[in-house]
C-alpha atoms as a PDB file:
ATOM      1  CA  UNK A   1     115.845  93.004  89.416  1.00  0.00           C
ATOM      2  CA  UNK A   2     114.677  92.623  85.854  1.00  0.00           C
ATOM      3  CA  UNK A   3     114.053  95.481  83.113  1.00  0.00           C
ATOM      4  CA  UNK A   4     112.053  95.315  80.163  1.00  0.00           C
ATOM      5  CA  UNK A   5     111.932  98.286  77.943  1.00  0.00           C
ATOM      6  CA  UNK A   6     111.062 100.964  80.622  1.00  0.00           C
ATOM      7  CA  UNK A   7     109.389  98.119  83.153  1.00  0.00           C
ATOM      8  CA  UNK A   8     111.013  98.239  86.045  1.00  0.00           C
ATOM      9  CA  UNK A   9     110.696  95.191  88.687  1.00  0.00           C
ATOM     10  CA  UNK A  10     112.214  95.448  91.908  1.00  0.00           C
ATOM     11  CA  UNK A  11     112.369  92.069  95.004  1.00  0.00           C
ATOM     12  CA  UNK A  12     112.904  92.765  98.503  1.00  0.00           C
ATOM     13  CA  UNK A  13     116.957  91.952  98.286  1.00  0.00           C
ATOM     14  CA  UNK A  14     116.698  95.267  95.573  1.00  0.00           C
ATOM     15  CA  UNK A  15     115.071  97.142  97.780  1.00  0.00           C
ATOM     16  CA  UNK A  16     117.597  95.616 100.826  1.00  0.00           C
ATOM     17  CA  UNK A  17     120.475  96.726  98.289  1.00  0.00           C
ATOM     18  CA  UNK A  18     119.679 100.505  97.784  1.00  0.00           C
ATOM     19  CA  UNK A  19     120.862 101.270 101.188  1.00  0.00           C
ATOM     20  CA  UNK A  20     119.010 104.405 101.903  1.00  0.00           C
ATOM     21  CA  UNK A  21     118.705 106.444 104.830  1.00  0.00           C
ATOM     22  CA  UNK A  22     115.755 107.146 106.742  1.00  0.00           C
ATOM     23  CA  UNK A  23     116.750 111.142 105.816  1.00  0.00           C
ATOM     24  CA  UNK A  24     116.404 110.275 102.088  1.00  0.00           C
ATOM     25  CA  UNK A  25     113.286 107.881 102.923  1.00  0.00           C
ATOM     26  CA  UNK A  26     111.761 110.977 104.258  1.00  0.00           C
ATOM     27  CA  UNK A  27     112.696 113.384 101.775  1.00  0.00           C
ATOM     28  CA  UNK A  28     110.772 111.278  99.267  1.00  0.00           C
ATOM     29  CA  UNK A  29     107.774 110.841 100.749  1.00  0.00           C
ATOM     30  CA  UNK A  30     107.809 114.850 102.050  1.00  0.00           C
ATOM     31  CA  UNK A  31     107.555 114.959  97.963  1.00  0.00           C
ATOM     32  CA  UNK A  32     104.967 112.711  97.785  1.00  0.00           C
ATOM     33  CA  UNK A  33     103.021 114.498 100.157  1.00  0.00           C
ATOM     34  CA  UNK A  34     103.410 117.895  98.511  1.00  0.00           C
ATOM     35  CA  UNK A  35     102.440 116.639  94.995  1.00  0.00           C
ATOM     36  CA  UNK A  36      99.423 114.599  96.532  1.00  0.00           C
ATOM     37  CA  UNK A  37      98.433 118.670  98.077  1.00  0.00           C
ATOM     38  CA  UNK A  38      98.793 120.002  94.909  1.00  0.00           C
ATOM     39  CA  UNK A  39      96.599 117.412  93.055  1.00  0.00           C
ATOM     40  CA  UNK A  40      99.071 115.578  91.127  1.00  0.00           C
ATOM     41  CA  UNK A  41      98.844 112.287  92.407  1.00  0.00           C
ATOM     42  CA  UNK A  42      96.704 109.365  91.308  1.00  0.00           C
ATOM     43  CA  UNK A  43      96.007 106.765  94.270  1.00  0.00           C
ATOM     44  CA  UNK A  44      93.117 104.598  93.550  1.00  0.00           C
ATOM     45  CA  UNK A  45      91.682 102.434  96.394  1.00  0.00           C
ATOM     46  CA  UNK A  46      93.195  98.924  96.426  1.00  0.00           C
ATOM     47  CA  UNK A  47      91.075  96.270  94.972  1.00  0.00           C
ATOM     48  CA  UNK A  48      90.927  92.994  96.916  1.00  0.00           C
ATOM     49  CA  UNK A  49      90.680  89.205  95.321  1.00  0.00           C
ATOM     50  CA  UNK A  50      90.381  86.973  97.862  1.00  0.00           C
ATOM     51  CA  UNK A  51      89.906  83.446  95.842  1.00  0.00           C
ATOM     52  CA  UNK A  52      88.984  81.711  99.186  1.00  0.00           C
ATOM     53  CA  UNK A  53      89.092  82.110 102.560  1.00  0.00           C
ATOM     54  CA  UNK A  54      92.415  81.575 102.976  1.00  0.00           C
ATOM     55  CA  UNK A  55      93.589  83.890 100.403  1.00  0.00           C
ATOM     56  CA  UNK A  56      93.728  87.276  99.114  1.00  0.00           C
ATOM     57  CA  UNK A  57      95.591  89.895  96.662  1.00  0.00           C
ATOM     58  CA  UNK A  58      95.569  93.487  96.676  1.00  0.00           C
ATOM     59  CA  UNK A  59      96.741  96.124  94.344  1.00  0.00           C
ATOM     60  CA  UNK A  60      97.900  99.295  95.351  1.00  0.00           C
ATOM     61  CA  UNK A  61      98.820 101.317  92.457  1.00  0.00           C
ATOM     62  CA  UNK A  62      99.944 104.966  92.070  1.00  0.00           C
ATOM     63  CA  UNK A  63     100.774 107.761  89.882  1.00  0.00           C
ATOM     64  CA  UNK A  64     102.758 111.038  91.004  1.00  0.00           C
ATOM     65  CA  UNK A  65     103.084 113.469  87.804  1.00  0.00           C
ATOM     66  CA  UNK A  66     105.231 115.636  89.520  1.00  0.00           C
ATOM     67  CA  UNK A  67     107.768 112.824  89.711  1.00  0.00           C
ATOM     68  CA  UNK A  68     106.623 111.331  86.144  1.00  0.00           C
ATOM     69  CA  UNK A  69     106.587 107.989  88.561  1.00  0.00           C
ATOM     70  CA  UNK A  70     104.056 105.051  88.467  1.00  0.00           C
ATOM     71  CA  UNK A  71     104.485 102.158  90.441  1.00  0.00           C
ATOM     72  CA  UNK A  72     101.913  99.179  92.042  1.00  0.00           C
ATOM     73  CA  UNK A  73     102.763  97.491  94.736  1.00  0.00           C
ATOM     74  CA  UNK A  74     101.136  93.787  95.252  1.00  0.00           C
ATOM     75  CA  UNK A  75     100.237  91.984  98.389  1.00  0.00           C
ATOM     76  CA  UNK A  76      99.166  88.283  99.044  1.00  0.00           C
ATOM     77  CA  UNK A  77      98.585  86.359 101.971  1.00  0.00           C
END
């Protein structure tokens, strides 16, 4: 994990480490799911680069205001 000023970056052994329960998994994204019914949740659709063939990244960035949370999560292959 590394912080910078209020940038937050978490690896998979962070994520490993938090230990959470499916229960509070669930209770989360119940939230999530309420705020996105109420309108208060930003959730672009991912843009693809895929440099060759062989290769891609997406973005998948969010925004709940309910939470005051932001996060992006990336994928390559």
């Amino acid at each position: 994990m590394s912080l910078h000023d209020d940038f937050l970056v978490l690896n998979r052994a962070d994520l490993d480490g938090l230990n959470l329960t499916w229960a509070e998994v669930m209770d989360v994204i119940d939230d999530a799911f309420v705020q996105k019914a109420r309108g208060e949740v930003q959730n672009p659709p991912k843009p693809k680069v895929a440099p060759r063939s062989d290769a891609f990244v997406n973005a998948m960035p969010a925004f709940l205001a309910g939470s005051d949370s932001l996060g992006i999560k990336w994928v390559s292959g």
